[in-house]
Protein backbone atom coordinates (compact mmCIF):
# COMPACT_ATOMS: atom_id res chain seq x y z
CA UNK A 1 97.68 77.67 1.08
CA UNK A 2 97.82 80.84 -0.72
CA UNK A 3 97.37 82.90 2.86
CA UNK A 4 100.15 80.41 4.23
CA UNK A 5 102.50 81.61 1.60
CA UNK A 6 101.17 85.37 2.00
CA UNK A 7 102.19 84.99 6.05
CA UNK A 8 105.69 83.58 4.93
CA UNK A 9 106.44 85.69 2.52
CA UNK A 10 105.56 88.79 4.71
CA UNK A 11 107.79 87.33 7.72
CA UNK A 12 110.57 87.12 4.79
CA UNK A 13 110.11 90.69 4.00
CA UNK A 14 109.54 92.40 7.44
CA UNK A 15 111.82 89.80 9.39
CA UNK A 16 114.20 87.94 8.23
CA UNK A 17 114.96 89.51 4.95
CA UNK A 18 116.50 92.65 6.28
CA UNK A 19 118.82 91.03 8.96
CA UNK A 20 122.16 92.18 8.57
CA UNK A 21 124.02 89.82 10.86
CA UNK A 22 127.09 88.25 9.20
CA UNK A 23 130.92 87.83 10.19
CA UNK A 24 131.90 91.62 10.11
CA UNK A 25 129.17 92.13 13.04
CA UNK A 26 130.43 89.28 15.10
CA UNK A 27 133.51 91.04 15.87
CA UNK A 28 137.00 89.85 14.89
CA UNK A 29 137.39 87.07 17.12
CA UNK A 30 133.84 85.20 15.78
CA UNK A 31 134.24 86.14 12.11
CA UNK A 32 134.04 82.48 11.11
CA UNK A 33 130.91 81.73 12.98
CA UNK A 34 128.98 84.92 12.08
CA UNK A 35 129.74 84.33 8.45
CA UNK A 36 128.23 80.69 9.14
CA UNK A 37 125.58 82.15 10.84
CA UNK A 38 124.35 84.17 7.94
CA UNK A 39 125.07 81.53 5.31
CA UNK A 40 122.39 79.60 7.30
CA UNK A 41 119.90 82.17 7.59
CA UNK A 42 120.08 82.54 3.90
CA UNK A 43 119.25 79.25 3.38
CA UNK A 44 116.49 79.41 5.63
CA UNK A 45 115.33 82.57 4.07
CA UNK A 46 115.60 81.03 0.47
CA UNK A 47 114.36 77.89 1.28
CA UNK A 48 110.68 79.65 3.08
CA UNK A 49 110.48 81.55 0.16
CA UNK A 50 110.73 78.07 -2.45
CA UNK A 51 108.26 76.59 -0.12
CA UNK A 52 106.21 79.67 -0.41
CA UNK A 53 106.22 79.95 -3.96
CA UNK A 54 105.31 75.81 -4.37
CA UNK A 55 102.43 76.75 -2.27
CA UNK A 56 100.53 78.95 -4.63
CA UNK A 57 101.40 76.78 -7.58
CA UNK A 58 100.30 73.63 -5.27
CA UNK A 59 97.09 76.09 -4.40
CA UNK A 60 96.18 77.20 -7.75
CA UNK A 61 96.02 73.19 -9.06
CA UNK A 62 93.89 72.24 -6.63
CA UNK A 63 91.63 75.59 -7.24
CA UNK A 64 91.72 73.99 -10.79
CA UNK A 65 91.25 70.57 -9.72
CA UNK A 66 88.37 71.46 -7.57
CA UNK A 67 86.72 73.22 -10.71
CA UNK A 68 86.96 70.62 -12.94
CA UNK A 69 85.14 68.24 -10.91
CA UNK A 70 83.00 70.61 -9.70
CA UNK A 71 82.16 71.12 -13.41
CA UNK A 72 81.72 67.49 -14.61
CA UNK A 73 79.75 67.28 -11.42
CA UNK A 74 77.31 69.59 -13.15
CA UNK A 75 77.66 68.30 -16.35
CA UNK A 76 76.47 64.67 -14.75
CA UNK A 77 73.82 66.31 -12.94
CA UNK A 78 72.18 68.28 -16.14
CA UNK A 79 72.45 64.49 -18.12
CA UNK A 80 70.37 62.94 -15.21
CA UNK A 81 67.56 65.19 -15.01
């Protein structure tokens, strides 16, 4: 998950985070639709980068999920022997 939100997060900042598209570049007659245009990229943008973020968290609880049990595993182990 964490290399997921590394990919996503790279695309944001290589890709999509420097577009510069909006209603002034889609020429007088398409201002409307250019400013729409961007307005939805930026939601696209922000919501990758929420999804990104909710990644690593989701990531680092099952890192310390997996510990855990790995630990009472050994715990259960050292009281059988």
């Amino acid at each position: 998950m964490d290399a997921a939100a590394d990919v996503v997060d790279a695309v944001i900042g290589t890709r999509l985070g420097d577009l510069k598209f909006g209603g002034a570049v889609a020429g007088r007659a398409h201002t409307a639709a250019g400013d729409a245009v961007r307005a939805g990229m930026d939601r696209v943008v922000s919501g990758m980068a929420q999804w990104a973020a909710v990644a690593r968290e989701t990531a680092a609880a099952l890192r310390a999920g997996a510990e855990m049990y790995a630990d009472a595993e050994s715990r259960a182990a050292a009281t059988l022997r």
